[in-house]
Protein backbone atom coordinates (compact mmCIF):
# COMPACT_ATOMS: atom_id res chain seq x y z
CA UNK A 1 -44.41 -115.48 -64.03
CA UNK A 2 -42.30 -114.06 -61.06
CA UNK A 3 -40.39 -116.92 -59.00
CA UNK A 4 -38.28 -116.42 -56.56
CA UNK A 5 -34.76 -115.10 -57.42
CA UNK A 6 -31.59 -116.70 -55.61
CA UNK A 7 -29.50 -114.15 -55.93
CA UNK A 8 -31.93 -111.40 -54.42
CA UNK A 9 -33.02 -113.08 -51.22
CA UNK A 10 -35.56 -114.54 -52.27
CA UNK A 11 -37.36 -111.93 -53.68
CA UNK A 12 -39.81 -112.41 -57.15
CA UNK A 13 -37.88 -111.59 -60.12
CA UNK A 14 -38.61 -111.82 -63.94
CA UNK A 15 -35.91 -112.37 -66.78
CA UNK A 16 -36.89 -111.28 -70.22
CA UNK A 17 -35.67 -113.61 -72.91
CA UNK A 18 -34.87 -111.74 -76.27
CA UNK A 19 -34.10 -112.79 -80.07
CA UNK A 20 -32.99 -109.83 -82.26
CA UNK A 21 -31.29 -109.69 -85.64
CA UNK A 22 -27.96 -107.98 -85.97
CA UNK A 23 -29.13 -104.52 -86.13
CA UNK A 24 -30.33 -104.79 -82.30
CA UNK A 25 -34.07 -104.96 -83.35
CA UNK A 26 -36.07 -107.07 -80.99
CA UNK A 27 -37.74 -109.69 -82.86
CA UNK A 28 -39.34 -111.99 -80.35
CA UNK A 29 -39.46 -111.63 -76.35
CA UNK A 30 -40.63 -114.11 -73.47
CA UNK A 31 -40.47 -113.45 -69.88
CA UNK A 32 -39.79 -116.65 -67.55
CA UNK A 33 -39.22 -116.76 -63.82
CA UNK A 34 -35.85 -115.29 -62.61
CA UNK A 35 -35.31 -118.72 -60.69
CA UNK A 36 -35.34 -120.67 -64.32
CA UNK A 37 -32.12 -121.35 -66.23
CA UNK A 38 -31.83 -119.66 -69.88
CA UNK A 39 -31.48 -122.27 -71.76
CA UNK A 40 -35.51 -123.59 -70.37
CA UNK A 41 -36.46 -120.35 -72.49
CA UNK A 42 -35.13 -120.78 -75.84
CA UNK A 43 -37.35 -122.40 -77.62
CA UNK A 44 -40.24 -120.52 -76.69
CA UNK A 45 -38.58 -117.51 -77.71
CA UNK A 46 -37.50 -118.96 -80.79
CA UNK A 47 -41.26 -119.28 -81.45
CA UNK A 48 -42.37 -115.80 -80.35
CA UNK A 49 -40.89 -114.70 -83.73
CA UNK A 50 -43.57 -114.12 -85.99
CA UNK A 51 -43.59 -114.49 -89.71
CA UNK A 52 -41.95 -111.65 -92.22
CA UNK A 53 -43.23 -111.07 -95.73
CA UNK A 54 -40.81 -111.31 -98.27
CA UNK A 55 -40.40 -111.01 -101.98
CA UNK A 56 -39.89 -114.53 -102.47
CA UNK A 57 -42.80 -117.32 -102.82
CA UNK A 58 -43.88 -119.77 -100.68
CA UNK A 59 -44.22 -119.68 -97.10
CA UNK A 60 -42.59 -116.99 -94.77
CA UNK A 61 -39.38 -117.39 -93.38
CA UNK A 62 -40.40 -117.50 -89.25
CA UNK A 63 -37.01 -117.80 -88.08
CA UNK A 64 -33.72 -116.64 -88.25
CA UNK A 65 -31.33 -118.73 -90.68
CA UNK A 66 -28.40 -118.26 -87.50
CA UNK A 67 -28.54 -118.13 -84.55
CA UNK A 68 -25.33 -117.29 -81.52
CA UNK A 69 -25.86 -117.58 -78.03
CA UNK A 70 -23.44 -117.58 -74.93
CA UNK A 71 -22.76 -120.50 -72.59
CA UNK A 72 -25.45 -120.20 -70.66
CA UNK A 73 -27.19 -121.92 -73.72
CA UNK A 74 -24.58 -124.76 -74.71
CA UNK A 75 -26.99 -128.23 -74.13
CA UNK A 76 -27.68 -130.72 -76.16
CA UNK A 77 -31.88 -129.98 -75.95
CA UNK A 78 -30.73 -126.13 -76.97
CA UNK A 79 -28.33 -127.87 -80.46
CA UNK A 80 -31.56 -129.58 -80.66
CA UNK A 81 -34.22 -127.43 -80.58
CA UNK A 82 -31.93 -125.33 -82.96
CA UNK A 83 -31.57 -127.90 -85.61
CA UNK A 84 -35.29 -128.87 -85.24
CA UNK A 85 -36.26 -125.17 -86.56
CA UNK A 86 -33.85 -124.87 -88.92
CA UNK A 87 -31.53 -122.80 -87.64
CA UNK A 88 -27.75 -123.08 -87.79
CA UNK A 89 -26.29 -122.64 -83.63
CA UNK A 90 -23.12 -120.98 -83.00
CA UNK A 91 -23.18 -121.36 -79.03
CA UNK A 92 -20.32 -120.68 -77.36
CA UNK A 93 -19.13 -123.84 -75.44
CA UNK A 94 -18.41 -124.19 -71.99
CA UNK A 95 -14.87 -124.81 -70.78
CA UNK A 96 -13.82 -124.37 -74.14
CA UNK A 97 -14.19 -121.12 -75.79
CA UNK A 98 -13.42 -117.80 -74.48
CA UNK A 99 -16.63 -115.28 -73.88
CA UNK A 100 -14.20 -113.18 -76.25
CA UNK A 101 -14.81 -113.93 -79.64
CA UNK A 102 -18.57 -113.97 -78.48
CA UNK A 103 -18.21 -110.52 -77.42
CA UNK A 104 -18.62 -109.30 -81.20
CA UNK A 105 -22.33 -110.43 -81.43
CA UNK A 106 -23.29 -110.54 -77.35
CA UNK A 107 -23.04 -106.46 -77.64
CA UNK A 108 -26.37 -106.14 -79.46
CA UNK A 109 -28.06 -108.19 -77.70
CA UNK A 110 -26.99 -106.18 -74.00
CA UNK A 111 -27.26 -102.66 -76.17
CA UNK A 112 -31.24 -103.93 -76.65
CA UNK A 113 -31.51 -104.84 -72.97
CA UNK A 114 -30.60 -101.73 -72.54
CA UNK A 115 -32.87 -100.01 -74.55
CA UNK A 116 -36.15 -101.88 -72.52
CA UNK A 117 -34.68 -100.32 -69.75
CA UNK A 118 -34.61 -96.65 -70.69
CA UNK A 119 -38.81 -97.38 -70.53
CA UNK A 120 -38.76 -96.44 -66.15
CA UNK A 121 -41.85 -98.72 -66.08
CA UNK A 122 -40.07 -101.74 -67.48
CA UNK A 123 -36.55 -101.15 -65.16
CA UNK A 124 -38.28 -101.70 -62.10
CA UNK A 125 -41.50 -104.49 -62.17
CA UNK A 126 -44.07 -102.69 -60.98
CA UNK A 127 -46.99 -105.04 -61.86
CA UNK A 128 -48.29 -108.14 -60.76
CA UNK A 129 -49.92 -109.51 -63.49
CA UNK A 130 -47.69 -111.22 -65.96
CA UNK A 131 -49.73 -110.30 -69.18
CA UNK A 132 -49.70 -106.31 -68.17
CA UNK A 133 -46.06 -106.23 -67.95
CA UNK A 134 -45.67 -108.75 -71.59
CA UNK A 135 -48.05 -105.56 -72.91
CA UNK A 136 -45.96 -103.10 -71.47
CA UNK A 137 -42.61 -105.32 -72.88
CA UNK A 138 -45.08 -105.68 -76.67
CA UNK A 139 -45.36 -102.06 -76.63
CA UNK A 140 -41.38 -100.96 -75.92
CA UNK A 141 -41.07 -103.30 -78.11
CA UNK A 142 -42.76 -101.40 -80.94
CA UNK A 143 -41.21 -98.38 -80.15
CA UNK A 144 -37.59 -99.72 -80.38
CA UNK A 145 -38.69 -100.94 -83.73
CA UNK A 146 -40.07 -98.01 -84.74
CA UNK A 147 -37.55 -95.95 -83.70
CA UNK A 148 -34.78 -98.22 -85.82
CA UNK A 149 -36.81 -97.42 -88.89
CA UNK A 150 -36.61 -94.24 -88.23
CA UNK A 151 -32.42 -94.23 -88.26
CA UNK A 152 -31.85 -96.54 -90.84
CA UNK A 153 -34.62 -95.38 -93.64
């Protein structure tokens, strides 16, 4: 899971790839190669969120109903993968649309970014192993989750 990154010389690098819902909770992470584009990504972490119980019947809902992403994402296979799951995309397009009226939903996804890296052993890649450091990403996870439970309830 650790290519070589372009900007860094060369160096291995990781990107973590993160869906959340509006509150800044993560709901589904993937780690990719720093070399690979965003947009390769999305789908996979479109399925790494997992099911949620509701009050209503039937089957649970998997996926978020929206979903809004910055340019980096604007492709047809990204509109595509979107509309296969569901999900209604408001991707910002490029040489369009301003990053500024993306601003208002990007926030929460950087503030959550930032919140895997207040955990020292996630800032910095220490391991080698890709499935140690998606543990190690599983269990920040569960902390940032717990911890919004905590301020909300």
């Amino acid at each position: 899971m650790t290519d070589p990154n372009p900007t860094d010389r060369g160096r291995a690098g990781t990107k973590r790839h993160c869906c959340t819902d509006r509150r800044g909770t993560p709901l589904g992470v993937t780690l990719t190669g720093a070399n690979r584009h965003d947009s390769m990504a999305m789908a996979a972490t479109l399925d790494a969120v997992p099911g949620v119980r509701s009050v209503k019947r039937g089957r649970p809902r998997k996926r978020p109903q929206k979903l809004h992403a910055d340019k980096a994402y604007d492709h047809r296979r990204c509109l595509r993968e979107c509309r296969a799951r569901s999900i209604t995309p408001r991707i910002a397009r490029r040489g369009v649309e301003t990053s500024t009226k993306l601003g208002r939903h990007r926030w929460v996804v950087e503030r959550t970014f930032a919140w895997f890296a207040q955990f020292r052993r996630l800032a910095t890649r220490y391991d080698r192993r890709a499935d140690i450091h998606m543990a190690l990403i599983k269990l920040a996870t569960a902390i940032i989750c717990m911890n919004q439970i905590r301020r909300f309830c």
